[in-house]
N, C-alpha and C. Protein backbone atom coordinates (compact mmCIF):
# COMPACT_ATOMS: atom_id res chain seq x y z
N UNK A 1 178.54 -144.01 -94.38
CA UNK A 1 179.87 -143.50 -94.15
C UNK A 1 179.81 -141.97 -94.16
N UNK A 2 180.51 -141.14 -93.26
CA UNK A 2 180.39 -139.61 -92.77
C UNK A 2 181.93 -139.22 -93.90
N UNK A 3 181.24 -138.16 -94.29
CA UNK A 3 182.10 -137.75 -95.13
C UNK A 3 183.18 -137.12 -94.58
N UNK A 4 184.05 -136.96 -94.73
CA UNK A 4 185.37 -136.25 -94.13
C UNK A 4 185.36 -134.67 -93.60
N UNK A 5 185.60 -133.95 -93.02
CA UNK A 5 185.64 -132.50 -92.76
C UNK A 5 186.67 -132.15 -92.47
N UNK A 6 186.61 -131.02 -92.95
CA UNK A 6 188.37 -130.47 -92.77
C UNK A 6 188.31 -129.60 -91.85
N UNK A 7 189.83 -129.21 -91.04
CA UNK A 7 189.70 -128.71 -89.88
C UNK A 7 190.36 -127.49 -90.22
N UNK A 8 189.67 -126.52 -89.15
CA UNK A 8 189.88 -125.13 -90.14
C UNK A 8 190.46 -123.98 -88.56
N UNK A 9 191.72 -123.55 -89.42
CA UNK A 9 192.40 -122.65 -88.21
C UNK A 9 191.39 -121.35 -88.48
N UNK A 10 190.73 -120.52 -87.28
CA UNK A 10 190.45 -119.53 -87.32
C UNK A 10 191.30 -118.47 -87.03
N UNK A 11 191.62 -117.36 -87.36
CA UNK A 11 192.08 -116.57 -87.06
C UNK A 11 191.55 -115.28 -86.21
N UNK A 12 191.93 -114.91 -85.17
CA UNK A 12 190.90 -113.59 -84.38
C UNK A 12 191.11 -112.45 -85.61
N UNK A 13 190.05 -111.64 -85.28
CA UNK A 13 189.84 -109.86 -86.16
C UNK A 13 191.46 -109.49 -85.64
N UNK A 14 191.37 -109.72 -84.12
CA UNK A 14 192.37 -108.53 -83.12
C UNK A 14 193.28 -108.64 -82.70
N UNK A 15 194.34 -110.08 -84.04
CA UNK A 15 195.39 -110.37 -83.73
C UNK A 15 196.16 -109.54 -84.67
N UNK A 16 197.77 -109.91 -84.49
CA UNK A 16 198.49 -108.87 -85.54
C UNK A 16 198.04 -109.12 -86.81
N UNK A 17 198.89 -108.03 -88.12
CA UNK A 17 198.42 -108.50 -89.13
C UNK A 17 199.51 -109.58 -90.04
N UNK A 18 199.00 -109.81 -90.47
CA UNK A 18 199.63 -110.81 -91.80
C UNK A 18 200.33 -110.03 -92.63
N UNK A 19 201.75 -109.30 -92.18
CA UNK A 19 202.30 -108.40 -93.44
C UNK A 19 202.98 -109.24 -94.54
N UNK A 20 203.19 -110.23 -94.22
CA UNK A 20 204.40 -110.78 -95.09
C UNK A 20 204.89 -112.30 -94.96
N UNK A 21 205.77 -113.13 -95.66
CA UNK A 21 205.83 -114.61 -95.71
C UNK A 21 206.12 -114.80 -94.34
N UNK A 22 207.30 -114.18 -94.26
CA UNK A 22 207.58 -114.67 -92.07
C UNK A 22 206.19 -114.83 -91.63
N UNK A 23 205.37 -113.80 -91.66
CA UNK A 23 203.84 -113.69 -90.91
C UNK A 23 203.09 -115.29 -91.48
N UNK A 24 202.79 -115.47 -92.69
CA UNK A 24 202.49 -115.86 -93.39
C UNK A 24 202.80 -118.15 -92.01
N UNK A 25 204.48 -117.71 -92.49
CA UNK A 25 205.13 -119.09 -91.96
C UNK A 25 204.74 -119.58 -90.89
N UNK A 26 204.22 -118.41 -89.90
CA UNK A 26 204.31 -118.61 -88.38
C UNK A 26 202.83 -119.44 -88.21
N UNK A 27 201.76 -118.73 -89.32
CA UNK A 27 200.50 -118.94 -89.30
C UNK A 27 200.61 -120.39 -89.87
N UNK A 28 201.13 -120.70 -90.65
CA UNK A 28 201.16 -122.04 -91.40
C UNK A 28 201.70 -123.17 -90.11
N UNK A 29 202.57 -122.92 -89.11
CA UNK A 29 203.40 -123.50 -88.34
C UNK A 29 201.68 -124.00 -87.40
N UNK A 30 200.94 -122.71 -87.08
CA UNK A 30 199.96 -123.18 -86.41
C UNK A 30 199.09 -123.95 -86.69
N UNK A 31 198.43 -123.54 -88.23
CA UNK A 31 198.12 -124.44 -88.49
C UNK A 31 197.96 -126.01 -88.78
N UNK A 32 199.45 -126.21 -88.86
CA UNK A 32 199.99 -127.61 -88.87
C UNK A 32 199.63 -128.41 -87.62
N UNK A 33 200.06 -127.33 -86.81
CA UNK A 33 200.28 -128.12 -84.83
C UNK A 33 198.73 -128.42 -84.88
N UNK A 34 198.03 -127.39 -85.34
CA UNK A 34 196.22 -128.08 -85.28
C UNK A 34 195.58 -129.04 -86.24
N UNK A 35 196.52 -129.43 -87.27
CA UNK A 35 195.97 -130.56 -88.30
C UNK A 35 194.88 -129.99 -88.87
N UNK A 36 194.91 -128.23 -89.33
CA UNK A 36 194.49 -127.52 -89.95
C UNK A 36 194.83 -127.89 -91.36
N UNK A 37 193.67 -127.75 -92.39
CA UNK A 37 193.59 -127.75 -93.96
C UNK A 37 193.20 -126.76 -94.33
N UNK A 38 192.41 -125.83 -93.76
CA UNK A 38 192.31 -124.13 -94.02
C UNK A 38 192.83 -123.66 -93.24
N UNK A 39 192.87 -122.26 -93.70
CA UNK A 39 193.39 -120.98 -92.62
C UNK A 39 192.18 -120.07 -92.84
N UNK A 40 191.62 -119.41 -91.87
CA UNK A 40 191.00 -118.66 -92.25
C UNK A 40 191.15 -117.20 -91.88
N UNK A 41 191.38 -115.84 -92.68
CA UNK A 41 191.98 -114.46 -92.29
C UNK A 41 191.04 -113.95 -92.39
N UNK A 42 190.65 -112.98 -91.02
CA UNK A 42 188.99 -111.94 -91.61
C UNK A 42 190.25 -111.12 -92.02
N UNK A 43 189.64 -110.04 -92.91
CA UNK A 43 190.34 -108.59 -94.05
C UNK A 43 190.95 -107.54 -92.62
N UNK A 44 190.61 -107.20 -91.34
CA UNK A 44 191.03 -106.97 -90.34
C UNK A 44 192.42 -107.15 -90.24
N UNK A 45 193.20 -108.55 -90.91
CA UNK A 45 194.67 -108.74 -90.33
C UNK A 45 195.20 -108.35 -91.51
N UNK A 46 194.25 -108.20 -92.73
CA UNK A 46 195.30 -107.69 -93.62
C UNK A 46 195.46 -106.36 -94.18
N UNK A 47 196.87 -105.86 -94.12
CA UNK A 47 197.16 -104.06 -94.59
C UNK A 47 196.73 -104.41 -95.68
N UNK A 48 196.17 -102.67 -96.23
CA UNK A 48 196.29 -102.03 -97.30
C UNK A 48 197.01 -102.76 -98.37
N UNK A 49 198.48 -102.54 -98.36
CA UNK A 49 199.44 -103.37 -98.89
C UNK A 49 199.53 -104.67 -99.46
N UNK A 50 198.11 -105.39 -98.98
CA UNK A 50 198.09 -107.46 -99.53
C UNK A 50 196.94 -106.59 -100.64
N UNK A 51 196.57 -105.97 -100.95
CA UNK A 51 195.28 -105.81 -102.02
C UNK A 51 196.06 -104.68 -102.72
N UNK A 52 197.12 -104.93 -102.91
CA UNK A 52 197.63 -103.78 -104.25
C UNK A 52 198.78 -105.27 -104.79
N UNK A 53 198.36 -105.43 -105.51
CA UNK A 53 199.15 -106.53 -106.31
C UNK A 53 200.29 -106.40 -106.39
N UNK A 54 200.47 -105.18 -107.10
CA UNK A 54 202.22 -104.73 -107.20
C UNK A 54 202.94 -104.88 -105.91
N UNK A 55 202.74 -105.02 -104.93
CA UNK A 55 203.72 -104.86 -104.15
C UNK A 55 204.01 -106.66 -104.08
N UNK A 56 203.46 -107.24 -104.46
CA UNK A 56 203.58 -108.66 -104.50
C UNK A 56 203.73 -109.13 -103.13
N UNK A 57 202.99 -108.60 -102.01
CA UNK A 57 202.28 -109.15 -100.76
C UNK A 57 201.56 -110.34 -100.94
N UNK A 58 200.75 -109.73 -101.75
CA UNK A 58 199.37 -111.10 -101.47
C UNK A 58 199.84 -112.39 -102.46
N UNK A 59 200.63 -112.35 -103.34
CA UNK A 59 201.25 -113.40 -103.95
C UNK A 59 202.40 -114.14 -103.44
N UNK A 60 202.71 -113.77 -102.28
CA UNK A 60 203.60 -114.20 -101.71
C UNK A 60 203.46 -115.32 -100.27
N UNK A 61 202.35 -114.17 -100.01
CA UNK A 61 201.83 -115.47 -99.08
C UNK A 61 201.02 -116.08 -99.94
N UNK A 62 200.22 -116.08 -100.47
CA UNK A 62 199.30 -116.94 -101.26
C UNK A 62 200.55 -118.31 -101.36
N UNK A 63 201.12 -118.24 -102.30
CA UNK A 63 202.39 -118.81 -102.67
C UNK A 63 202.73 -119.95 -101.92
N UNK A 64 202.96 -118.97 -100.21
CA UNK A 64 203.39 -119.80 -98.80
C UNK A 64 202.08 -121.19 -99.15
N UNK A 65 200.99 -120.80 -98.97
CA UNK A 65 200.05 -121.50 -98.09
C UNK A 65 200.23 -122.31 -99.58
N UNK A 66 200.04 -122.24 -101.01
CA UNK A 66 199.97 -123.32 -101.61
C UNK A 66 201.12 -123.68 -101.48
N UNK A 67 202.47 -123.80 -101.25
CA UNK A 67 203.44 -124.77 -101.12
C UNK A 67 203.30 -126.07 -100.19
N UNK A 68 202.55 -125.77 -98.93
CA UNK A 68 201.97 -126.71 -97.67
C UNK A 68 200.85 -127.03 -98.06
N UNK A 69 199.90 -127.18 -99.22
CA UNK A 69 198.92 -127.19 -99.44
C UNK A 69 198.03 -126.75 -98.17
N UNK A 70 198.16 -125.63 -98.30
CA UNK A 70 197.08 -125.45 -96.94
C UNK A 70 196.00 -124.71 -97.83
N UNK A 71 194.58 -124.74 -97.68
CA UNK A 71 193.95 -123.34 -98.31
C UNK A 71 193.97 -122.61 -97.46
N UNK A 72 193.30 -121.10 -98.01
CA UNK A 72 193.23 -119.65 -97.35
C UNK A 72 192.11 -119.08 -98.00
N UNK A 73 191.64 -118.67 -96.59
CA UNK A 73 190.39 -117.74 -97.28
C UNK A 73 190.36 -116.56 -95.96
N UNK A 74 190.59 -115.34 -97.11
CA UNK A 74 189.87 -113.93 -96.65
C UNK A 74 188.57 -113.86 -96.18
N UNK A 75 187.90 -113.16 -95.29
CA UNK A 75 186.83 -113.21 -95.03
C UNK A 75 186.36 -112.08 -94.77
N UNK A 76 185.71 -111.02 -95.29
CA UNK A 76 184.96 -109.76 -94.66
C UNK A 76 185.03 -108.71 -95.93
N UNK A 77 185.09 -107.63 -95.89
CA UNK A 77 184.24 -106.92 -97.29
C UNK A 77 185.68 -106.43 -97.81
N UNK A 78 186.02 -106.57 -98.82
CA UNK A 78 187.20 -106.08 -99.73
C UNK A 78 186.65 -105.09 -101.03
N UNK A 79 185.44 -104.59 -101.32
CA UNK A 79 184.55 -104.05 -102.22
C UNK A 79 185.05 -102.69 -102.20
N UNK A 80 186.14 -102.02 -100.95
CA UNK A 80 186.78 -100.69 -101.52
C UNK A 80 187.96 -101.47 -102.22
N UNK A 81 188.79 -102.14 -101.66
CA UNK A 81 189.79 -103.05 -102.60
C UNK A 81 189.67 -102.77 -103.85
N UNK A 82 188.72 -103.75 -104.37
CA UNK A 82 188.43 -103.98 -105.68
C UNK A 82 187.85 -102.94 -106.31
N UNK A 83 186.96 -102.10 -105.79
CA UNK A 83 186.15 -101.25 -106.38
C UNK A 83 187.67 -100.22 -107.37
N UNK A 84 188.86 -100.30 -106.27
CA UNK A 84 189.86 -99.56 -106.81
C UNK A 84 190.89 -100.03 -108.11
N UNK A 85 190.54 -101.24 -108.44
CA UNK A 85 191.71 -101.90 -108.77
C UNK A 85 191.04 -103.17 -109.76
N UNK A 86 191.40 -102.83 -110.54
CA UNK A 86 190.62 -104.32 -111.98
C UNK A 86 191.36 -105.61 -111.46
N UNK A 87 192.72 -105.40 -111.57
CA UNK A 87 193.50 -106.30 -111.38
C UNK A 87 193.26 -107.14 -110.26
N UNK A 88 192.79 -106.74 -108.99
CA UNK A 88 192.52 -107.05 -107.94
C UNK A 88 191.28 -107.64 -108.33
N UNK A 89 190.28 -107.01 -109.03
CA UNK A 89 188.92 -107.92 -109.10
C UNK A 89 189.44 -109.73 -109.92
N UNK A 90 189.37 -109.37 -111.10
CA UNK A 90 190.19 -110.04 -111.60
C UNK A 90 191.22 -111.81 -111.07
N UNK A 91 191.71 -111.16 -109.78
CA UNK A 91 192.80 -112.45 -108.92
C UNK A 91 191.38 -112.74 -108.13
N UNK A 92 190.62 -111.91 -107.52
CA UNK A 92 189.61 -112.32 -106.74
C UNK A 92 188.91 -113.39 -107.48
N UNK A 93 188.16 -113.10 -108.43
CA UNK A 93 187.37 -113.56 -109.45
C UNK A 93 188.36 -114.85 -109.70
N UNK A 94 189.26 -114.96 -110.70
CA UNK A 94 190.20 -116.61 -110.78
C UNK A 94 190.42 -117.41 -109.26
N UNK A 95 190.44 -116.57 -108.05
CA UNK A 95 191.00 -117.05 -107.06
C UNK A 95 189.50 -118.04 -106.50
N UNK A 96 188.71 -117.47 -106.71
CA UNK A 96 187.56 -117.99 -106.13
C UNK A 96 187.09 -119.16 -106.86
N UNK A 97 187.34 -119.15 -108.18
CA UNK A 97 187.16 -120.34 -108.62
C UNK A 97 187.61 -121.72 -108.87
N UNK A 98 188.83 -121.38 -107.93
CA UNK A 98 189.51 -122.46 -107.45
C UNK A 98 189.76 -123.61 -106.20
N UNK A 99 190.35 -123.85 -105.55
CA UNK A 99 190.40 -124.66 -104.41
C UNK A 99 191.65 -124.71 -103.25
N UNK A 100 192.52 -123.60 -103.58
CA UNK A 100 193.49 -122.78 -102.73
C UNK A 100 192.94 -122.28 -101.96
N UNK A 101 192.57 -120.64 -102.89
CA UNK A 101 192.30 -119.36 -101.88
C UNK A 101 190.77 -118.84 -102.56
N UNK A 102 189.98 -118.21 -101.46
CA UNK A 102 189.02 -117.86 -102.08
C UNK A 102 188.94 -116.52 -100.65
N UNK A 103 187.87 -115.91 -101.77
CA UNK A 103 187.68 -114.17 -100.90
C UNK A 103 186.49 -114.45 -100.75
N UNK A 104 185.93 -114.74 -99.49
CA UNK A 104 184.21 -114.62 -99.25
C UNK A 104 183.52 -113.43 -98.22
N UNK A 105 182.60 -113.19 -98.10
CA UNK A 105 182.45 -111.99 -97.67
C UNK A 105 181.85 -112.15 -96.09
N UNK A 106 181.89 -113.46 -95.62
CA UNK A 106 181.28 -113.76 -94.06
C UNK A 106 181.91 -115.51 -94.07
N UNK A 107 181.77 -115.69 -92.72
CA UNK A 107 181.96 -116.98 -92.62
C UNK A 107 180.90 -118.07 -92.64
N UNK A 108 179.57 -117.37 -93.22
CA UNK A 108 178.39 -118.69 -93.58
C UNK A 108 178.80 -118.84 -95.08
N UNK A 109 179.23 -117.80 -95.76
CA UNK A 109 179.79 -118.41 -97.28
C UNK A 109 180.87 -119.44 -97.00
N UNK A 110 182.09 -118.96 -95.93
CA UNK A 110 183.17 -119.71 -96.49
C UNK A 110 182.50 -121.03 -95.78
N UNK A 111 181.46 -121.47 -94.76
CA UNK A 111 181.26 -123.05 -94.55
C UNK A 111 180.50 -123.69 -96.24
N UNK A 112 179.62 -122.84 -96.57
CA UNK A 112 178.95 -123.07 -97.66
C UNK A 112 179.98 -123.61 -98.51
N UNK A 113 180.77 -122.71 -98.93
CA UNK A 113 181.94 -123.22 -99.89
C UNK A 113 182.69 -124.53 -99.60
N UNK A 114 183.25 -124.82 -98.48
CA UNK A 114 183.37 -125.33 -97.64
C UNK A 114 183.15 -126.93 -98.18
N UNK A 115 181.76 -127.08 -97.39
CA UNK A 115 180.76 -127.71 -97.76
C UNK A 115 180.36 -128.42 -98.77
N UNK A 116 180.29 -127.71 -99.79
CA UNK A 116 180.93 -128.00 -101.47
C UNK A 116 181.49 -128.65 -101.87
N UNK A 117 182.70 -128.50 -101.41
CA UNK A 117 183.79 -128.95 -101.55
C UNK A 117 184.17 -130.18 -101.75
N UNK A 118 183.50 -131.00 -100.92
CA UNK A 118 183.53 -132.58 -100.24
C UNK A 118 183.10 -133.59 -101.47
């Protein structure tokens, strides 16, 4: 028996960005129409603004995608992010060890993870 695989929305580098829950909804809407269980965002769609906690960006969509149980994963180097910000290491670090959202740094981690998973 073949184990199950989940189907995973990609997102382009060179589409708009993901500012906010509207953004957030529209992406979830697609994902649905594709019988998507991930989303996947390279760091490209996301401002400045989702990696400063306080502004409560990135908890907001986060938020979105666990209400639909969808996961989400960032993908590409966030290491000025964090390098700036504990707090930010910190959500990275809990976030990754979970089964929502995780921050990986290419997309052979996030299949790896992925992968795992099953």
């Amino acid at each position: 028996m073949s184990e199950p695989t989940a189907t995973v929305l990609w997102l382009p580098a060179d589409g708009p960005p993901l500012r906010d829950e509207r953004d957030a909804t529209d992406v979830i809407g697609d994902a649905f129409g594709q019988g998507a269980t991930w989303v996947v965002v390279p760091v490209a769609r996301l401002e400045d603004d989702f990696f400063r906690l306080s502004t409560r960006i990135a908890g907001g969509i986060v938020q979105k995608f666990a209400n639909y149980r969808l996961g989400l994963a960032v993908v590409g180097d966030i290491s000025r992010h964090t390098a700036a910000s504990g707090a930010l290491r910190d959500f990275v670090r809990e976030s990754n060890g979970g089964r929502q959202l995780w921050f990986v740094p290419d997309t052979a981690e996030f299949d790896r993870r992925l992968a795992g998973q099953s």
